[in-house]
PDB file of N, CA and C in Angstrom:
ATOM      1  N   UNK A   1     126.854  90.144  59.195  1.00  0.00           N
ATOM      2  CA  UNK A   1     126.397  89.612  60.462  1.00  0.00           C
ATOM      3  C   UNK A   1     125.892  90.773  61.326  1.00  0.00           C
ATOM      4  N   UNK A   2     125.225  90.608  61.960  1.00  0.00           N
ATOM      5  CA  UNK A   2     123.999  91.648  62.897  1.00  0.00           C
ATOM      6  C   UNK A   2     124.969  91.733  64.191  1.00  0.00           C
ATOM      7  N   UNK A   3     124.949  92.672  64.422  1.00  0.00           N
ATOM      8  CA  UNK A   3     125.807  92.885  65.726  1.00  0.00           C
ATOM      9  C   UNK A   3     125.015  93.049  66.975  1.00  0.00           C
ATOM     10  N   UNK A   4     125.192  92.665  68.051  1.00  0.00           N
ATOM     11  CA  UNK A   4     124.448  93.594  69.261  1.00  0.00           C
ATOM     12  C   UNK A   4     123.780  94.020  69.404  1.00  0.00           C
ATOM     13  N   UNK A   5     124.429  95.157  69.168  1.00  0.00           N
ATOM     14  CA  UNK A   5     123.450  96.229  69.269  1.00  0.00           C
ATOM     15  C   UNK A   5     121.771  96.338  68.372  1.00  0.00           C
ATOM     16  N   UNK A   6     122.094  95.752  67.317  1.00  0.00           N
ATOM     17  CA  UNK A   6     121.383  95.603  66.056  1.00  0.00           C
ATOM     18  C   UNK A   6     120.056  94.776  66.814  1.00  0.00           C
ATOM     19  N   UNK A   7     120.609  93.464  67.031  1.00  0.00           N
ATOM     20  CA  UNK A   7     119.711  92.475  67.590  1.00  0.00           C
ATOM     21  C   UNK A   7     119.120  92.999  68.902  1.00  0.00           C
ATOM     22  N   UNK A   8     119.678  93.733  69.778  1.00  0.00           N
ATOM     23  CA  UNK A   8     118.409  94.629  71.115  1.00  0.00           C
ATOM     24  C   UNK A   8     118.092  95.447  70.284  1.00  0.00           C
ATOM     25  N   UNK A   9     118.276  96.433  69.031  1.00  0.00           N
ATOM     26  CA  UNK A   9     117.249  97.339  68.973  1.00  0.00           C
ATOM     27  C   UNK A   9     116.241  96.113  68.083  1.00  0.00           C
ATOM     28  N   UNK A  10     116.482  95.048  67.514  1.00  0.00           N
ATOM     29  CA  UNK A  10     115.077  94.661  66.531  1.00  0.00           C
ATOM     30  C   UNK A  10     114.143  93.659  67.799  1.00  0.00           C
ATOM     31  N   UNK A  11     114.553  93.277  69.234  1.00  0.00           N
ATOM     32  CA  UNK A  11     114.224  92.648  70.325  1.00  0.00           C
ATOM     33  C   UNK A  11     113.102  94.292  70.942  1.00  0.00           C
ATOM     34  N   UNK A  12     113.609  95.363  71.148  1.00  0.00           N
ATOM     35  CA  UNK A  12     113.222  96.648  71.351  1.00  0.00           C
ATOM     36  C   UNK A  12     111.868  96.685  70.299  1.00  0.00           C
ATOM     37  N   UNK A  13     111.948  96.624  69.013  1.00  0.00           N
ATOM     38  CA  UNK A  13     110.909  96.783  68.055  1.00  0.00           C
ATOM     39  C   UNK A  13     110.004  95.375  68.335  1.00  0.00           C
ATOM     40  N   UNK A  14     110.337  94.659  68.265  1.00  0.00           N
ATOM     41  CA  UNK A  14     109.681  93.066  68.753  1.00  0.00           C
ATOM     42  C   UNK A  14     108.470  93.536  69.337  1.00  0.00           C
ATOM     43  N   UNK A  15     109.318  94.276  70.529  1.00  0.00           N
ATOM     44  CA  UNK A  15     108.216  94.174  71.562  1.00  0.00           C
ATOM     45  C   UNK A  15     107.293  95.614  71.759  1.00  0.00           C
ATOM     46  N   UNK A  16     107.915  96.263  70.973  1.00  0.00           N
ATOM     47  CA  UNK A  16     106.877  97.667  70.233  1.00  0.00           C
ATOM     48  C   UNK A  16     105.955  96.905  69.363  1.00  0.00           C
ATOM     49  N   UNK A  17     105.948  96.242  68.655  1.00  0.00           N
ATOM     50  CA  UNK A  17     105.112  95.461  67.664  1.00  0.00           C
ATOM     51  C   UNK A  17     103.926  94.911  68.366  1.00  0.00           C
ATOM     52  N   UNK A  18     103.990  93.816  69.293  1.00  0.00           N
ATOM     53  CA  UNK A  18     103.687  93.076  70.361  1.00  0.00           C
ATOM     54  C   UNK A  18     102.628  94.185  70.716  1.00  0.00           C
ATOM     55  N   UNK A  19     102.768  95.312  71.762  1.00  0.00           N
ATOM     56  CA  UNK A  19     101.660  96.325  72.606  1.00  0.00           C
ATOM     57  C   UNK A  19     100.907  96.657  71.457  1.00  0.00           C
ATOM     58  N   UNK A  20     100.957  96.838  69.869  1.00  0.00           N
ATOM     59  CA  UNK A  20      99.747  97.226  69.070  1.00  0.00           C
ATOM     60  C   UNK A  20      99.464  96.446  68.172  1.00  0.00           C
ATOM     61  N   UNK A  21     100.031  95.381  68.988  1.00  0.00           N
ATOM     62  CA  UNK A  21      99.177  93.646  68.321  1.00  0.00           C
ATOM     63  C   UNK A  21      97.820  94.131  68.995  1.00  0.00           C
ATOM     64  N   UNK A  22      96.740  93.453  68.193  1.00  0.00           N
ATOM     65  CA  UNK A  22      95.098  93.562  68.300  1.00  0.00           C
ATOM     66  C   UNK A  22      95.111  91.751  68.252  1.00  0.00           C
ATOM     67  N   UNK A  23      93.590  91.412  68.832  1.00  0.00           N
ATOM     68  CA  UNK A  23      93.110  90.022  69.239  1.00  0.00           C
ATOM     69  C   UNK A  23      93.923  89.147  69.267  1.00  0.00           C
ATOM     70  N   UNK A  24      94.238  87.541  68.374  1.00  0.00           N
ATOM     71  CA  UNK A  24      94.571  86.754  68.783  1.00  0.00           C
ATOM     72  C   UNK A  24      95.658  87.222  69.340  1.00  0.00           C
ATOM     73  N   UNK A  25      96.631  87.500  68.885  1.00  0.00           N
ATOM     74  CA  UNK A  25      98.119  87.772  68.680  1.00  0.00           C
ATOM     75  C   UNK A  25      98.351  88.509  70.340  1.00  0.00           C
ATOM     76  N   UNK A  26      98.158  89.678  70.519  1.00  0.00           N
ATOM     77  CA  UNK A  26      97.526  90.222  71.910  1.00  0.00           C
ATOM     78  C   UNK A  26      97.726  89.260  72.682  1.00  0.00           C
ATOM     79  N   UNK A  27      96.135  88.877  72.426  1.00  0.00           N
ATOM     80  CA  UNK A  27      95.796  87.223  73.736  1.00  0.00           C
ATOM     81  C   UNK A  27      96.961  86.527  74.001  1.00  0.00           C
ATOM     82  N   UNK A  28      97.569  86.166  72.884  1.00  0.00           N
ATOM     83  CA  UNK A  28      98.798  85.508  72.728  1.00  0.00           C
ATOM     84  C   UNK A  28     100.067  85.677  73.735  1.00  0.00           C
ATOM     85  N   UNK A  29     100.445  87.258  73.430  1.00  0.00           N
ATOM     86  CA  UNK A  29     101.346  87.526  74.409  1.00  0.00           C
ATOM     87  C   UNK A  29     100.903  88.070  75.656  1.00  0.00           C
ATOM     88  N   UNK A  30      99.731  87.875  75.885  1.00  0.00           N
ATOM     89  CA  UNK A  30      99.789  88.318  77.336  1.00  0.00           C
ATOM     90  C   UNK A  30      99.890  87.160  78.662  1.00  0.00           C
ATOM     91  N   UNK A  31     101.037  86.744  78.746  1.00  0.00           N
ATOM     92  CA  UNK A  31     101.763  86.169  79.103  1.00  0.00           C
ATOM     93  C   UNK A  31     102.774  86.837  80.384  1.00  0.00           C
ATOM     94  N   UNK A  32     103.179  85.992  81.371  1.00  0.00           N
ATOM     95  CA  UNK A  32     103.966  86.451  82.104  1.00  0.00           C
ATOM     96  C   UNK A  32     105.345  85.318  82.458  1.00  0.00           C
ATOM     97  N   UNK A  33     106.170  85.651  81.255  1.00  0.00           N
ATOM     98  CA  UNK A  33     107.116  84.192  81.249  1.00  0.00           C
ATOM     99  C   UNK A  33     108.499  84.607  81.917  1.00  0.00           C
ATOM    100  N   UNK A  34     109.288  83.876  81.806  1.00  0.00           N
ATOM    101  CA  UNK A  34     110.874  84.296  81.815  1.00  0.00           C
ATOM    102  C   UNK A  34     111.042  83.758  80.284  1.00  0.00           C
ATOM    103  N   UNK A  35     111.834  84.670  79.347  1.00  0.00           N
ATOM    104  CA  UNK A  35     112.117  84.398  77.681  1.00  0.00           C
ATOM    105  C   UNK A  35     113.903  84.961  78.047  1.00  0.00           C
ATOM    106  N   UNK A  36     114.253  83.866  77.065  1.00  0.00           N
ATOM    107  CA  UNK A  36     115.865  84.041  76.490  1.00  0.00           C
ATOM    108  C   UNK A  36     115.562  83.760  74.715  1.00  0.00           C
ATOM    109  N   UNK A  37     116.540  84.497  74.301  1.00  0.00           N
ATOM    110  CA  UNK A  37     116.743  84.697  73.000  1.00  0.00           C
ATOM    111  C   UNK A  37     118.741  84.580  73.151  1.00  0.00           C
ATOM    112  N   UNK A  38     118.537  83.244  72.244  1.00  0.00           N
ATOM    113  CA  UNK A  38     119.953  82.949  72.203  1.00  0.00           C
ATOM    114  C   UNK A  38     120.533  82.986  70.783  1.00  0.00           C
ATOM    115  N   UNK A  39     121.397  84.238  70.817  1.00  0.00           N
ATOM    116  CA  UNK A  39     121.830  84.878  69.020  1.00  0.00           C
ATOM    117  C   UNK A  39     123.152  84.170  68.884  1.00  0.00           C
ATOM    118  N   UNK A  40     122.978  82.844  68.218  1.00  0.00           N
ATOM    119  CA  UNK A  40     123.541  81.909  68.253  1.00  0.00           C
ATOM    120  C   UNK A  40     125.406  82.672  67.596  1.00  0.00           C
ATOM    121  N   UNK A  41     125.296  83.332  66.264  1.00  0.00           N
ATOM    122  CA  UNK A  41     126.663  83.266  65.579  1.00  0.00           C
ATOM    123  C   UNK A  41     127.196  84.474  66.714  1.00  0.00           C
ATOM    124  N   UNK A  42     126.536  85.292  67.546  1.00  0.00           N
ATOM    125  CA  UNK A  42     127.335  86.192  68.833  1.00  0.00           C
ATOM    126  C   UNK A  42     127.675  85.864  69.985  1.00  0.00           C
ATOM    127  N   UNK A  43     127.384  84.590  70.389  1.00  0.00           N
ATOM    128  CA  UNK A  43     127.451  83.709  71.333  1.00  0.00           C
ATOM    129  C   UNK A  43     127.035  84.141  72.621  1.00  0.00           C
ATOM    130  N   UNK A  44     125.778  84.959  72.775  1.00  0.00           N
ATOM    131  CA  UNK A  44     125.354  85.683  73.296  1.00  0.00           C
ATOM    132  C   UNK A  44     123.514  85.532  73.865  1.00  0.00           C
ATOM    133  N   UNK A  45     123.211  85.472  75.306  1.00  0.00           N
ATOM    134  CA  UNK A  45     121.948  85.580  75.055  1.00  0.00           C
ATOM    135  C   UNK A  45     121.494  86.352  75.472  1.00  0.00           C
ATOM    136  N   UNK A  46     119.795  87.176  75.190  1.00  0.00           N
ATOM    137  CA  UNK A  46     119.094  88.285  75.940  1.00  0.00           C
ATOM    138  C   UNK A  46     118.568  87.575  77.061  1.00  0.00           C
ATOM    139  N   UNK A  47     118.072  87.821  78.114  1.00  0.00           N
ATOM    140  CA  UNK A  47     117.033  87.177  79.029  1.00  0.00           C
ATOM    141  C   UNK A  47     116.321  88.474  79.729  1.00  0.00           C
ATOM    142  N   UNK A  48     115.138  87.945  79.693  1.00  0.00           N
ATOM    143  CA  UNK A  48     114.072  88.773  80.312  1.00  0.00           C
ATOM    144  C   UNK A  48     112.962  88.139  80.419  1.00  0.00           C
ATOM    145  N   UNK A  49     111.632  89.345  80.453  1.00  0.00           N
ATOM    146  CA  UNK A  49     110.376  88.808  80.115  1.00  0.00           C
ATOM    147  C   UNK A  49     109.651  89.093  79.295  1.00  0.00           C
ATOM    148  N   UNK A  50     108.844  88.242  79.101  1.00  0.00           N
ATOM    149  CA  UNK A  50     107.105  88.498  78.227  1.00  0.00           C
ATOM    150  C   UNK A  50     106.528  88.490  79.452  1.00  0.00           C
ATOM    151  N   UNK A  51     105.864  89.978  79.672  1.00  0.00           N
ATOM    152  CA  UNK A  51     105.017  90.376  80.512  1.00  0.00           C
ATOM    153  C   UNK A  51     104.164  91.234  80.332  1.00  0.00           C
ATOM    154  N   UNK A  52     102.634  91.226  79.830  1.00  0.00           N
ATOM    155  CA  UNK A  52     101.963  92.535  79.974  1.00  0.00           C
ATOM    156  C   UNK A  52     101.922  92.625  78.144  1.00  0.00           C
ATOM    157  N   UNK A  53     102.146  91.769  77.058  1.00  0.00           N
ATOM    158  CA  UNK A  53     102.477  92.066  76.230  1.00  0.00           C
ATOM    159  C   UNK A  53     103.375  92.631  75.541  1.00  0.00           C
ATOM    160  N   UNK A  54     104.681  92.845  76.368  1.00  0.00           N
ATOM    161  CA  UNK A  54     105.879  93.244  75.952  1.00  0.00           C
ATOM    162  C   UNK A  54     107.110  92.582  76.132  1.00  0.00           C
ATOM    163  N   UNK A  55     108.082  92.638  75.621  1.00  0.00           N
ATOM    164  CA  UNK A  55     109.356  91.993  76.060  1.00  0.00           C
ATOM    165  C   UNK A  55     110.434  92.831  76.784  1.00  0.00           C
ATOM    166  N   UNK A  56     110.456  92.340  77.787  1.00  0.00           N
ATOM    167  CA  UNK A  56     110.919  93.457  79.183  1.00  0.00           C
ATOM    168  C   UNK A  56     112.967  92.446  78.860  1.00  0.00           C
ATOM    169  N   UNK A  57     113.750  93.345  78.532  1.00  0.00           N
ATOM    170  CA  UNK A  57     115.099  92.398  78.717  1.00  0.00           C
ATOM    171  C   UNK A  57     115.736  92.956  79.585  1.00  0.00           C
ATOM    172  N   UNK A  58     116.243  91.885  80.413  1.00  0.00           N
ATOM    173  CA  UNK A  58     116.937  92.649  81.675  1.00  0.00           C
ATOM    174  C   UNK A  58     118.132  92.266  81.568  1.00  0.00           C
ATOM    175  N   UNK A  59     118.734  91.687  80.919  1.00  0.00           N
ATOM    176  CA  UNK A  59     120.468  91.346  80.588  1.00  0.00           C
ATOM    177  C   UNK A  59     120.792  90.840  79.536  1.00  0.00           C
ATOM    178  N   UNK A  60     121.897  91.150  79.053  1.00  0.00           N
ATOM    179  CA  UNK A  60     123.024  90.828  78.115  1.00  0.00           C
ATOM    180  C   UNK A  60     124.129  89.794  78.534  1.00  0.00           C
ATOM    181  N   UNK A  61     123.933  88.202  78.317  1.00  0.00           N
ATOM    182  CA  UNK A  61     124.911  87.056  78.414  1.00  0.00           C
ATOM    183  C   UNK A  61     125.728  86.488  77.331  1.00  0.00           C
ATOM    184  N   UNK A  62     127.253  86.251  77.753  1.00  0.00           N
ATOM    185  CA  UNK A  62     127.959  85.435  77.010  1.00  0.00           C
ATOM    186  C   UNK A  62     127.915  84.088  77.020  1.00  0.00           C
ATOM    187  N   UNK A  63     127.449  83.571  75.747  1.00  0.00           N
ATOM    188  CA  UNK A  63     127.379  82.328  75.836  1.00  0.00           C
ATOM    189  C   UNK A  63     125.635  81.713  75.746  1.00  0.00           C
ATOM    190  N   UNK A  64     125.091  80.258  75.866  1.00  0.00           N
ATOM    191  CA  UNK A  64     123.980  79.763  76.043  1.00  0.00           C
ATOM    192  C   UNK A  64     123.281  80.493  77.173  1.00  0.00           C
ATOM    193  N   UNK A  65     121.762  80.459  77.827  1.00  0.00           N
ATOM    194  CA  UNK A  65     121.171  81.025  78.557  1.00  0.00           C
ATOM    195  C   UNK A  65     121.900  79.923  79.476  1.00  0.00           C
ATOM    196  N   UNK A  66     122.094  80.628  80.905  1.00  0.00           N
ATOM    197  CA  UNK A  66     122.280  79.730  81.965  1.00  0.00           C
ATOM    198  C   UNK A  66     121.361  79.346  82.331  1.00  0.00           C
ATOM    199  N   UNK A  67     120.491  79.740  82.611  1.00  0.00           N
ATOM    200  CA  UNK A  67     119.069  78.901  83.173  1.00  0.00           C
ATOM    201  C   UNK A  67     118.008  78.796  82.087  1.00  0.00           C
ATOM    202  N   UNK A  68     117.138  78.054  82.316  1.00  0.00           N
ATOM    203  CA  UNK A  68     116.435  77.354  81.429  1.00  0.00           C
ATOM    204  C   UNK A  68     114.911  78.475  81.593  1.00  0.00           C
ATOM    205  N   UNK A  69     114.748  78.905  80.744  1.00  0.00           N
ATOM    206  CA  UNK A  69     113.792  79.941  80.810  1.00  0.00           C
ATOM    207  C   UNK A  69     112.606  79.227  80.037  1.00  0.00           C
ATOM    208  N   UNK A  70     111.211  79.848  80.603  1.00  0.00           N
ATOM    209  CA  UNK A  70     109.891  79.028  80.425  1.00  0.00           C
ATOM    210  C   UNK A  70     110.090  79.311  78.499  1.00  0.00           C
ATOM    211  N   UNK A  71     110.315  80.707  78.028  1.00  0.00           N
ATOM    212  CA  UNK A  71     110.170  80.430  76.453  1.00  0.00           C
ATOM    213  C   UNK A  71     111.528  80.854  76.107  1.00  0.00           C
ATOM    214  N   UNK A  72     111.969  79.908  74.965  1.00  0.00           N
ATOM    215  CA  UNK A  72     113.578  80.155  74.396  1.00  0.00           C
ATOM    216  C   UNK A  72     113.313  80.037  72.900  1.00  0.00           C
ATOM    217  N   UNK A  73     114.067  81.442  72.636  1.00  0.00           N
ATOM    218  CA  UNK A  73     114.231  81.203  71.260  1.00  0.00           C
ATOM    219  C   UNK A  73     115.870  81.294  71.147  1.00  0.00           C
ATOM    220  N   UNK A  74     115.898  80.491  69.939  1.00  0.00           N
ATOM    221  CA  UNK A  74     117.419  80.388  69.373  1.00  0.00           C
ATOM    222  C   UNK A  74     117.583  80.990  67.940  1.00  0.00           C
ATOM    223  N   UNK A  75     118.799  81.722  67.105  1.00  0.00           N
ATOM    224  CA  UNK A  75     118.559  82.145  65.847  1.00  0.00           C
ATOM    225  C   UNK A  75     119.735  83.167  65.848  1.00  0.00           C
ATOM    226  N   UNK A  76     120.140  83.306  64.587  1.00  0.00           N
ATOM    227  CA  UNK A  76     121.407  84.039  64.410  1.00  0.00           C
ATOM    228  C   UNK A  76     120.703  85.336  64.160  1.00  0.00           C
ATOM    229  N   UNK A  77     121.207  86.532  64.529  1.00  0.00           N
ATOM    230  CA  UNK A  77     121.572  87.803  64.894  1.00  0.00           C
ATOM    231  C   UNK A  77     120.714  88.437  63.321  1.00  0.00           C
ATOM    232  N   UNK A  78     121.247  87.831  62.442  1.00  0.00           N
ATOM    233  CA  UNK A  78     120.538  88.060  61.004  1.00  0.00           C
ATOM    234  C   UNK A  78     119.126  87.580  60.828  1.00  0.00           C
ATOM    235  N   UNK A  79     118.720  86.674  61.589  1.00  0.00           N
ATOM    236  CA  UNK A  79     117.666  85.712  61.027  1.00  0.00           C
ATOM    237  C   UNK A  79     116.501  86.403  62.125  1.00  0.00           C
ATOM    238  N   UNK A  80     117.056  87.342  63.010  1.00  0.00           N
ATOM    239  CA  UNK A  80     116.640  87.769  64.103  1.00  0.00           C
ATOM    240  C   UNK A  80     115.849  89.336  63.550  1.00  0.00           C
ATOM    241  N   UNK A  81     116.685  90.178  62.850  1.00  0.00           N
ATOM    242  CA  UNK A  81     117.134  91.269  62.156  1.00  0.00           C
ATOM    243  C   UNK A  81     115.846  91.454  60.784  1.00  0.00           C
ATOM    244  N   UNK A  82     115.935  90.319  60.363  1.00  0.00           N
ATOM    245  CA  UNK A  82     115.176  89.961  59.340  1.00  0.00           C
ATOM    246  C   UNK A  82     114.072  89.530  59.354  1.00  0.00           C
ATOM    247  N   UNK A  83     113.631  88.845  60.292  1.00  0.00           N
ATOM    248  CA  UNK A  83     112.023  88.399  61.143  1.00  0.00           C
ATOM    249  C   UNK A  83     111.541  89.765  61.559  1.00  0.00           C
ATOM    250  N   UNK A  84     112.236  90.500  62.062  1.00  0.00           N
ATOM    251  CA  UNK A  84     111.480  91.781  62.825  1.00  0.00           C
ATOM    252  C   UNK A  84     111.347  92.886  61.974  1.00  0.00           C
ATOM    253  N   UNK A  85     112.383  92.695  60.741  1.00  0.00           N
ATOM    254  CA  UNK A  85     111.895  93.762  59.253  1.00  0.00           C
ATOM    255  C   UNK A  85     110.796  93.223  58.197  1.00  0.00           C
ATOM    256  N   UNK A  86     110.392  91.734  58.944  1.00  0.00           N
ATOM    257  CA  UNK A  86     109.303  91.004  58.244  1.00  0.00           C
ATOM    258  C   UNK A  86     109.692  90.954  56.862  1.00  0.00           C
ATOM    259  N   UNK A  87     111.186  90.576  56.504  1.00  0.00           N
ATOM    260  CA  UNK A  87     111.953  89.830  55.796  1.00  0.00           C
ATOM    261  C   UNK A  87     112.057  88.396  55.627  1.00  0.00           C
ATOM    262  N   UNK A  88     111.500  87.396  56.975  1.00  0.00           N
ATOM    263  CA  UNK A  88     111.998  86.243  56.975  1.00  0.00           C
ATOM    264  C   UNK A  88     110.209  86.028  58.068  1.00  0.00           C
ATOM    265  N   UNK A  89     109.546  84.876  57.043  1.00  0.00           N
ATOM    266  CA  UNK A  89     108.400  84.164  58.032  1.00  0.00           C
ATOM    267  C   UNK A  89     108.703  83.422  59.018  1.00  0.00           C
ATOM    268  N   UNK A  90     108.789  83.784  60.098  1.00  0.00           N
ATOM    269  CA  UNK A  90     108.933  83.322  61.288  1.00  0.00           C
ATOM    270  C   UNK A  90     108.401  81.674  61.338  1.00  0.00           C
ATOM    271  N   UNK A  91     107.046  81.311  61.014  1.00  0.00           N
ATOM    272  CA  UNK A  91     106.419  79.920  60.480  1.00  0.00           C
ATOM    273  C   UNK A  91     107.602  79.014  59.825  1.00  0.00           C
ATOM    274  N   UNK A  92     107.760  79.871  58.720  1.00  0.00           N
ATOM    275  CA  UNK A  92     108.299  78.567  57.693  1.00  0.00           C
ATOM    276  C   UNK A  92     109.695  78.865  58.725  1.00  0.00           C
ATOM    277  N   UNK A  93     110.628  80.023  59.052  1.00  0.00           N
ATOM    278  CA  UNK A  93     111.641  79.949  59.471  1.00  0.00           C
ATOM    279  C   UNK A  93     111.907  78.948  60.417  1.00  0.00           C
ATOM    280  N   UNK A  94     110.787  78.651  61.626  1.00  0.00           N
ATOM    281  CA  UNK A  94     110.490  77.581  63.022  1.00  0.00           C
ATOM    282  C   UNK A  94     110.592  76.132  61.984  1.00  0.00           C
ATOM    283  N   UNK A  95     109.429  75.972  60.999  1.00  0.00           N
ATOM    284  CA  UNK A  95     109.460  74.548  60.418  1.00  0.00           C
ATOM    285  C   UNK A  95     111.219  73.966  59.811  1.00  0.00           C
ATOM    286  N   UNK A  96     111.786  75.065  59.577  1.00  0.00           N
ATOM    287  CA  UNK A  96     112.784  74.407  58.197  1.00  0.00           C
ATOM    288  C   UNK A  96     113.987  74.556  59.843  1.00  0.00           C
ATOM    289  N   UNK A  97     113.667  74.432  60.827  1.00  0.00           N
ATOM    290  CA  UNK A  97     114.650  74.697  62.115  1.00  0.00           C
ATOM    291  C   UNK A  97     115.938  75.901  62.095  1.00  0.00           C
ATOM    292  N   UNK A  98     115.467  76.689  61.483  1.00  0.00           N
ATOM    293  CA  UNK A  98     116.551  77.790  61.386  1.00  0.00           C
ATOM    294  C   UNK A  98     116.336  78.987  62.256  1.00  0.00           C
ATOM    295  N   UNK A  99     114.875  78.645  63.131  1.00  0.00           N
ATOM    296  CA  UNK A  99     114.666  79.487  64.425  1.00  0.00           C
ATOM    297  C   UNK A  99     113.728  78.565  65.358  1.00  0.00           C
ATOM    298  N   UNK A 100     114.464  78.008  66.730  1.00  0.00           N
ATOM    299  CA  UNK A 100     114.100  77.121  67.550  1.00  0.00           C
ATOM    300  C   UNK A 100     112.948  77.748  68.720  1.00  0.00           C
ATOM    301  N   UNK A 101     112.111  77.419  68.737  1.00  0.00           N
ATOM    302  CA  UNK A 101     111.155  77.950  69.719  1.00  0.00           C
ATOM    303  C   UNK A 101     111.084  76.774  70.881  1.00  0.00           C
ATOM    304  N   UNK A 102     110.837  76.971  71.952  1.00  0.00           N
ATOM    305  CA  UNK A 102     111.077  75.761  72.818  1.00  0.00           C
ATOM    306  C   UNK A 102     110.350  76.660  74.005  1.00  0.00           C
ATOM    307  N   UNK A 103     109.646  75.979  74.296  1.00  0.00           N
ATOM    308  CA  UNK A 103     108.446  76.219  75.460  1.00  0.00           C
ATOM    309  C   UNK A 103     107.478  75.067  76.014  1.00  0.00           C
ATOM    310  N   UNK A 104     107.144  75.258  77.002  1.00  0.00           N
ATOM    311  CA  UNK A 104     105.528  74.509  77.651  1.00  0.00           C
ATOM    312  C   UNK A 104     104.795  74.148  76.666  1.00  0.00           C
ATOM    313  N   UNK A 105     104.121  73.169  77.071  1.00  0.00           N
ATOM    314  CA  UNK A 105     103.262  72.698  75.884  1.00  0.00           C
ATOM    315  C   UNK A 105     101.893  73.777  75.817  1.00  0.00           C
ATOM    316  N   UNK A 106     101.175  74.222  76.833  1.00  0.00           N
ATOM    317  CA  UNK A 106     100.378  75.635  76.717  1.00  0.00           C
ATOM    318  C   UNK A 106     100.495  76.700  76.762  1.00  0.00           C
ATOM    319  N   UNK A 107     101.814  76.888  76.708  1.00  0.00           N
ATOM    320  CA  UNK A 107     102.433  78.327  76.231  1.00  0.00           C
ATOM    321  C   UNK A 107     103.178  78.169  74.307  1.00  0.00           C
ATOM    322  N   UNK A 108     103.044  77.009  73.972  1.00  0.00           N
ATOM    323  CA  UNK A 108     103.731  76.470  72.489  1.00  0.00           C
ATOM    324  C   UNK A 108     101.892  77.062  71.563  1.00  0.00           C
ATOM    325  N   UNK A 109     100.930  76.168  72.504  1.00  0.00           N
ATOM    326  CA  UNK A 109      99.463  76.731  71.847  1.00  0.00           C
ATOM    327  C   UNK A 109      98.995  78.296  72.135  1.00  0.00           C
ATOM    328  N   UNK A 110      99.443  78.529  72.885  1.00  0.00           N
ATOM    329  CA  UNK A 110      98.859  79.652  73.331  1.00  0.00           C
ATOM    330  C   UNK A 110      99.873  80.980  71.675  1.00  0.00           C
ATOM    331  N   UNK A 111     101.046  80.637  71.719  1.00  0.00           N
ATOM    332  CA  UNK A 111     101.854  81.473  70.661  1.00  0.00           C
ATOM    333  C   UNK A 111     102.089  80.685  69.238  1.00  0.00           C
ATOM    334  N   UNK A 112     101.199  79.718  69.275  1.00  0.00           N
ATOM    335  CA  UNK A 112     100.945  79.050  67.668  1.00  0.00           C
ATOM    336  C   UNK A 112     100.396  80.791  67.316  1.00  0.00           C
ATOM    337  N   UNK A 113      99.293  81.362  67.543  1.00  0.00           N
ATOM    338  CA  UNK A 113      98.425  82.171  67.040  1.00  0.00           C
ATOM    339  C   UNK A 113      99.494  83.094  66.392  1.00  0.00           C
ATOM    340  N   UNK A 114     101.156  83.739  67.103  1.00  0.00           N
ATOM    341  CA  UNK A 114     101.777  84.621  66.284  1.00  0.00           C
ATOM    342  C   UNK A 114     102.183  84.000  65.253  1.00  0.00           C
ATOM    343  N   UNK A 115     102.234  82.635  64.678  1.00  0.00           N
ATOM    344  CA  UNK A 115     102.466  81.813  63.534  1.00  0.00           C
ATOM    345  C   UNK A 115     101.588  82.339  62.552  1.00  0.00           C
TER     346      UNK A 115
END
């Protein structure tokens, strides 16, 4: 199981990835949201932003996100770990529900493109 620490540094690389994304993907995140990432088996969530093309996290929570943030992802600590070592397709991972994306309906099209 992915610990903590593990899951902010592959959230840290996420969003290193993200600034030398080129076209769609880019377009994609340039976005200015409030995002939670809820690492379901640590019972724990990140919250911050997608702003500027990066993922800015400004806290560490126990438990579900308390507030309802414009993009939420959900996903265990491993499945998290493994998406960002481009171990695990994020696509098929969202279809088979083993990583929940939940957003606006033009912010859901706007980040089809990182699919």
């Amino acid at each position: 199981m992915a610990t903590m620490a593990e899951c902010r540094s592959a959230l840290d690389r996420l969003s290193d990835n993200l600034t030398t994304a080129e076209g769609d993907v880019r377009s994609a995140t340039a976005l200015d949201r409030s995002l939670s990432c809820h690492i379901k088996d640590l019972a724990i969530t990140f919250t911050g932003r997608l702003k500027d093309g990066r993922i800015e996290v400004l806290d560490t929570i126990e438990g579900p996100p308390v507030e309802k943030a414009e993009i939420r992802l959900t996903m265990t600590g491993d499945d998290l770990v493994a998406m960002v070592n481009g171990e695990l397709n994020f696509a098929r991972a969202w279809g088979s529900g083993r990583v929940r994306l939940e957003a606006g309906f033009r912010d859901l099209l706007r980040l089809r493109t990182l699919l």
